[in-house]
N, C-alpha and C. Protein backbone atom coordinates (compact mmCIF):
# COMPACT_ATOMS: atom_id res chain seq x y z
N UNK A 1 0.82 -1.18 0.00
CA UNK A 1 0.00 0.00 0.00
C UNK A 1 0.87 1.25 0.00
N UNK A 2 2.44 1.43 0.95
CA UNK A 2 2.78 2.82 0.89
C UNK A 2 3.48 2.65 -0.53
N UNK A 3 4.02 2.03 -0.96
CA UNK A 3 4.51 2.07 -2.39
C UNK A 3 3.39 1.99 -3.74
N UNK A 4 2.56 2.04 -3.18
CA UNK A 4 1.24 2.58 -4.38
C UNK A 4 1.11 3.91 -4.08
N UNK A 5 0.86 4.11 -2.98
CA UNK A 5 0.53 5.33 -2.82
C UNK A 5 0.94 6.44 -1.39
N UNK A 6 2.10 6.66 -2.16
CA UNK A 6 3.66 7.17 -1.16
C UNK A 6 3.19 8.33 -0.36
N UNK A 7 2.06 8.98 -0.76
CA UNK A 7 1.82 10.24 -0.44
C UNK A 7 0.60 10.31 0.87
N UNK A 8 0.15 9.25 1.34
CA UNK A 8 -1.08 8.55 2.19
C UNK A 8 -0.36 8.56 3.57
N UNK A 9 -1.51 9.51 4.52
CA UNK A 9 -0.91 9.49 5.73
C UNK A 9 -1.52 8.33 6.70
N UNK A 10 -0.86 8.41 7.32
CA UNK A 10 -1.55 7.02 8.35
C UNK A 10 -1.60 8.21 9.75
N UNK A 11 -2.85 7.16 10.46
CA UNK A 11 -3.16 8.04 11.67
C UNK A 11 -2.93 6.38 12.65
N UNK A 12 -2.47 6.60 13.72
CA UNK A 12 -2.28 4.97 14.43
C UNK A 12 -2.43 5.92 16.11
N UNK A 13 -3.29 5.07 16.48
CA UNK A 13 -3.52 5.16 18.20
C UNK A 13 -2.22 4.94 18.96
N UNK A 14 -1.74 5.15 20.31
CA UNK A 14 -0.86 4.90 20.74
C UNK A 14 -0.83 3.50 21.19
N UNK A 15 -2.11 2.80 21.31
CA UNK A 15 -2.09 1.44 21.40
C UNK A 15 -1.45 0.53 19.83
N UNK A 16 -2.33 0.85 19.03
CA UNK A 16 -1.23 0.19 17.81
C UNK A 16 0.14 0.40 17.73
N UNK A 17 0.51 1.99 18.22
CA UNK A 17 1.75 1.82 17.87
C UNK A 17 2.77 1.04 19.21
N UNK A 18 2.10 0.81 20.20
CA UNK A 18 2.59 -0.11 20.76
C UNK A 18 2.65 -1.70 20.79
N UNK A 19 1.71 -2.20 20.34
CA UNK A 19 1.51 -3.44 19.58
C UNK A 19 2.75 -3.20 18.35
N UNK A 20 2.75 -2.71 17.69
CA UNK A 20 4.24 -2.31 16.76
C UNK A 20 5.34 -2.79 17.26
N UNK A 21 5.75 -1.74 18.12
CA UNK A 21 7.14 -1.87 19.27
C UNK A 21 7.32 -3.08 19.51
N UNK A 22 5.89 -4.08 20.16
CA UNK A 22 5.99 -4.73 20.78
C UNK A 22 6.38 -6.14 19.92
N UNK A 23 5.51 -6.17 18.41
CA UNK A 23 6.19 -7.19 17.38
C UNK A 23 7.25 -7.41 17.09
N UNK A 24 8.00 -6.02 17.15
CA UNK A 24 9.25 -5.64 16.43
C UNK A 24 10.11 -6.31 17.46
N UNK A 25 10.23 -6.01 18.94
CA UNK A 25 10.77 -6.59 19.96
C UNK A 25 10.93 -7.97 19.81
N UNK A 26 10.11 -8.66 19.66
CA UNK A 26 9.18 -9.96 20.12
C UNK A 26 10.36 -10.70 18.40
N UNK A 27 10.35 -10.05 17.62
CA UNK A 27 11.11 -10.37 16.98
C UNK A 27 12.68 -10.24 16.51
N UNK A 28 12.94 -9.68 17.51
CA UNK A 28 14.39 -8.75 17.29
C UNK A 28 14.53 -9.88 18.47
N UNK A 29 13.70 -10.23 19.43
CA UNK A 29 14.12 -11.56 20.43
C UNK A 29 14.50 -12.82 19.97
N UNK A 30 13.70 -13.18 19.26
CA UNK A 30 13.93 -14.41 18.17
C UNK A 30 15.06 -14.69 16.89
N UNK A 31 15.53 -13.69 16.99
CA UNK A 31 16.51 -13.80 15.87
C UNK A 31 17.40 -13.84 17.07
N UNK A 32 17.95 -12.87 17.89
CA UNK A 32 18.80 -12.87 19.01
C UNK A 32 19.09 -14.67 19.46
N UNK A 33 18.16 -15.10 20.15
CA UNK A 33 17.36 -16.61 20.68
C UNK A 33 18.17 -17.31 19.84
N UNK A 34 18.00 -17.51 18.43
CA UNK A 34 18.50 -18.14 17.56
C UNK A 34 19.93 -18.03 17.16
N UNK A 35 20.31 -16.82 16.73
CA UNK A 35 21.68 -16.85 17.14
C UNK A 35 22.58 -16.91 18.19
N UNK A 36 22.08 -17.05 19.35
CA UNK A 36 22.65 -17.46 20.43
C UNK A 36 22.88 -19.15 20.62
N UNK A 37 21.46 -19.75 20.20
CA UNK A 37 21.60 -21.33 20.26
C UNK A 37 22.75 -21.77 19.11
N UNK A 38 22.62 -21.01 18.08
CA UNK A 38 23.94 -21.37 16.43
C UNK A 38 25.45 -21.17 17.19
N UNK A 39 25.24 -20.05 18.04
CA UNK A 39 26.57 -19.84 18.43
C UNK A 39 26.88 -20.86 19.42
N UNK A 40 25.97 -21.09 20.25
CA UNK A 40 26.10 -22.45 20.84
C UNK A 40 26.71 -23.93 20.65
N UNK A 41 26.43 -23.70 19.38
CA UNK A 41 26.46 -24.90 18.14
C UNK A 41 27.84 -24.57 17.95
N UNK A 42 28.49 -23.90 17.62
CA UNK A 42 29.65 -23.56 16.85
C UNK A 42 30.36 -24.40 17.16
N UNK A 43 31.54 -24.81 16.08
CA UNK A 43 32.36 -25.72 15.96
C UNK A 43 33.34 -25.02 16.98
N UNK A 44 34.29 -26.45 17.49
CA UNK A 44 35.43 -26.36 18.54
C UNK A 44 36.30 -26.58 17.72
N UNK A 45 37.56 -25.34 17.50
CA UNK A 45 38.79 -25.57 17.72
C UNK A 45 39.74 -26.48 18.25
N UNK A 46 40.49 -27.17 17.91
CA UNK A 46 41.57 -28.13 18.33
C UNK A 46 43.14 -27.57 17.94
N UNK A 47 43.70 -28.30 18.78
CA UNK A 47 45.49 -28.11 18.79
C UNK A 47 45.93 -29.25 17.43
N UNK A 48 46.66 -28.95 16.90
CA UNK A 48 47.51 -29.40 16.40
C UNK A 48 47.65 -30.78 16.96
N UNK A 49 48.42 -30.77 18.33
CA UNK A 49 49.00 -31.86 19.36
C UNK A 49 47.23 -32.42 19.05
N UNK A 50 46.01 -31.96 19.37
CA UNK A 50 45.09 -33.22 20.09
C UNK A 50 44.45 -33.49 18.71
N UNK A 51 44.57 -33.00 17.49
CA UNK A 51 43.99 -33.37 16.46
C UNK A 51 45.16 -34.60 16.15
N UNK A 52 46.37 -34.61 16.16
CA UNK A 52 47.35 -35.60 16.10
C UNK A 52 46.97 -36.47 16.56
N UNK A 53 46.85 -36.67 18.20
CA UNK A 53 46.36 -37.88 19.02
C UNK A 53 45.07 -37.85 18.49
N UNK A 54 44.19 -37.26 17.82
CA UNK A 54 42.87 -37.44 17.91
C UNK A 54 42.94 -39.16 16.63
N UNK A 55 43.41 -38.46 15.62
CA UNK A 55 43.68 -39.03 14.45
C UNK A 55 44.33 -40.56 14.11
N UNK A 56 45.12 -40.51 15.45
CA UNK A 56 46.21 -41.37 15.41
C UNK A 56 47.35 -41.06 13.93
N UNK A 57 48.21 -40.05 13.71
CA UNK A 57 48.70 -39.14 12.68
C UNK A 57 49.37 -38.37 12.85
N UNK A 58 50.82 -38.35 12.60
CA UNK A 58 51.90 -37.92 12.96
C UNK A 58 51.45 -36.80 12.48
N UNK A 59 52.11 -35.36 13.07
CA UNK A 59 52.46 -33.75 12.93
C UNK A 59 52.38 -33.59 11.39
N UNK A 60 53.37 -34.50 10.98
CA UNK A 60 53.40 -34.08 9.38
C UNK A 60 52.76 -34.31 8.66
N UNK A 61 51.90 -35.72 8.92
CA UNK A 61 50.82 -36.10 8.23
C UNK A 61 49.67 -35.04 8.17
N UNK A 62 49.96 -34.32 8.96
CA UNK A 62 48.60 -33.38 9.00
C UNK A 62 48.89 -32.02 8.69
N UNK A 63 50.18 -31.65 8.42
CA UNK A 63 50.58 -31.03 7.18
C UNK A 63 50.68 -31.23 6.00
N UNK A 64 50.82 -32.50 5.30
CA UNK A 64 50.69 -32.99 4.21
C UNK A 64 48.92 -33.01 4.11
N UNK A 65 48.04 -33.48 4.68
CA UNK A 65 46.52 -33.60 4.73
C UNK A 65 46.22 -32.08 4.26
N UNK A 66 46.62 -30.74 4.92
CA UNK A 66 46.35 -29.45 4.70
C UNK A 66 46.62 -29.28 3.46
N UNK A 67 47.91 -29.71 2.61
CA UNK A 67 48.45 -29.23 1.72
C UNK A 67 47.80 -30.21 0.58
N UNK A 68 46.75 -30.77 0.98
CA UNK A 68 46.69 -31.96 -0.31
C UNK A 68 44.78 -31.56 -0.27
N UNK A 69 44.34 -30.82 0.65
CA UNK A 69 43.02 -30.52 0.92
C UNK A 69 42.09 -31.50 1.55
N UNK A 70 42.54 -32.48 2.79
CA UNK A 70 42.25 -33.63 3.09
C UNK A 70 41.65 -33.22 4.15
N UNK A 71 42.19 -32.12 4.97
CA UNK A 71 42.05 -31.95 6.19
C UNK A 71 42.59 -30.78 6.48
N UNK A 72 41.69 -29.53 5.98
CA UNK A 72 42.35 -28.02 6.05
C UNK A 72 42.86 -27.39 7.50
N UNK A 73 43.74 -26.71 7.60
CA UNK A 73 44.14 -25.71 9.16
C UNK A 73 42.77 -24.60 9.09
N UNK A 74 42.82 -23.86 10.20
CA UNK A 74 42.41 -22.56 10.61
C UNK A 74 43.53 -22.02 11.22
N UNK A 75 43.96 -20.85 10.78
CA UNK A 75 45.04 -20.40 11.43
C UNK A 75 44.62 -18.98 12.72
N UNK A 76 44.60 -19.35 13.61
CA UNK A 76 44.38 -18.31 14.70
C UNK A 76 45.64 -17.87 15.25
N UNK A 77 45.80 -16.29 15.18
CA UNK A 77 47.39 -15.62 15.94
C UNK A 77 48.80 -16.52 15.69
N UNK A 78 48.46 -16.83 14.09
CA UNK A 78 49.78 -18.30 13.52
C UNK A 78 49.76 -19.25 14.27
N UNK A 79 48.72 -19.74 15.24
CA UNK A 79 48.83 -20.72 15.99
C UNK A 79 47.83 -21.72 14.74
N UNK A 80 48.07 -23.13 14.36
CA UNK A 80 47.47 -24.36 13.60
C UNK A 80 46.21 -24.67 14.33
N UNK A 81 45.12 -24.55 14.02
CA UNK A 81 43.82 -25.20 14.89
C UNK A 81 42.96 -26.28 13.41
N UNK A 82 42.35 -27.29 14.09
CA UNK A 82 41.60 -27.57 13.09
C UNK A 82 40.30 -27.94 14.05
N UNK A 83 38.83 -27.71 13.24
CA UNK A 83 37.82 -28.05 13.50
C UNK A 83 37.93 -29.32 13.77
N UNK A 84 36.98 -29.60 14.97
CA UNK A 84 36.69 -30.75 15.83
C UNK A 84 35.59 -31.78 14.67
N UNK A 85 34.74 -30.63 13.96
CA UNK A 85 33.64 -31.04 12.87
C UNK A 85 34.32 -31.62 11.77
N UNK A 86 34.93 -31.01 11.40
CA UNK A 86 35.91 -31.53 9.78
C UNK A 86 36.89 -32.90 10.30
N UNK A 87 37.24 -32.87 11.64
CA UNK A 87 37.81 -34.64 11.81
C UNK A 87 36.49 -35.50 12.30
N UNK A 88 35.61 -35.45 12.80
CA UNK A 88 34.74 -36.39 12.53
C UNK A 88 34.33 -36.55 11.66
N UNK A 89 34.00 -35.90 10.65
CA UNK A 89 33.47 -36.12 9.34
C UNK A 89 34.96 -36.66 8.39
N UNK A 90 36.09 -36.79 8.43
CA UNK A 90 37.00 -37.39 8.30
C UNK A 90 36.88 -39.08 8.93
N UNK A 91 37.16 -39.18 10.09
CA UNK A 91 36.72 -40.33 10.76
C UNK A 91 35.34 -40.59 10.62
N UNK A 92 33.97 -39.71 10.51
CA UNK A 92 33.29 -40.62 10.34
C UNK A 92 32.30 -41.25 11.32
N UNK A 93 32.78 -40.25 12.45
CA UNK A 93 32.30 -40.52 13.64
C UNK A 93 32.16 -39.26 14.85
N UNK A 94 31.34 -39.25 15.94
CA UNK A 94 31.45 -38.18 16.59
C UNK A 94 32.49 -38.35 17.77
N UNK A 95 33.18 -37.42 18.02
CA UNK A 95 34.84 -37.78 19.08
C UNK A 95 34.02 -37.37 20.10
């Protein structure tokens, strides 16, 4: 309706426009809600060292895995991390 007709005033009670507020809230909660549970979710970081023992896979093997696209790094502050998600789905299983 305002993009038909741009020039149309609206008159709204202070009760509608609180019912407004109150949708807008009610939904600005729910997206919040939701990204809080995703972040929840988020994948764990691992060491180098416990993705090694995780694997049973020597240091280098898991430099060679990075470099061959088997089993990519995340590099945080040049420190080697790899997702906890991307080696189970490697193994195949949940650690």
């Amino acid at each position: 309706m305002i993009d038909e007709h741009p020039n149309v005033i609206f008159q709204l009670s202070g009760r509608d426009l609180k019912a407004f507020a109150e949708e807008i809230l009610l939904g600005a909660k729910s997206i919040a809600m939701f990204e809080a549970e995703a972040a929840a979710k988020a994948d764990v970081l691992i060491t180098l060292d416990e993705a090694s023992k995780l694997l049973h896979v020597s240091k280098m093997t898991l430099y060679r895995w990075d470099k061959a696209g088997v089993l990519k790094k995340v590099e945080i502050g040049g420190k080697r991390r790899y997702r906890k998600s991307d080696i189970e789905r490697l193994v195949g299983t949940r650690l």
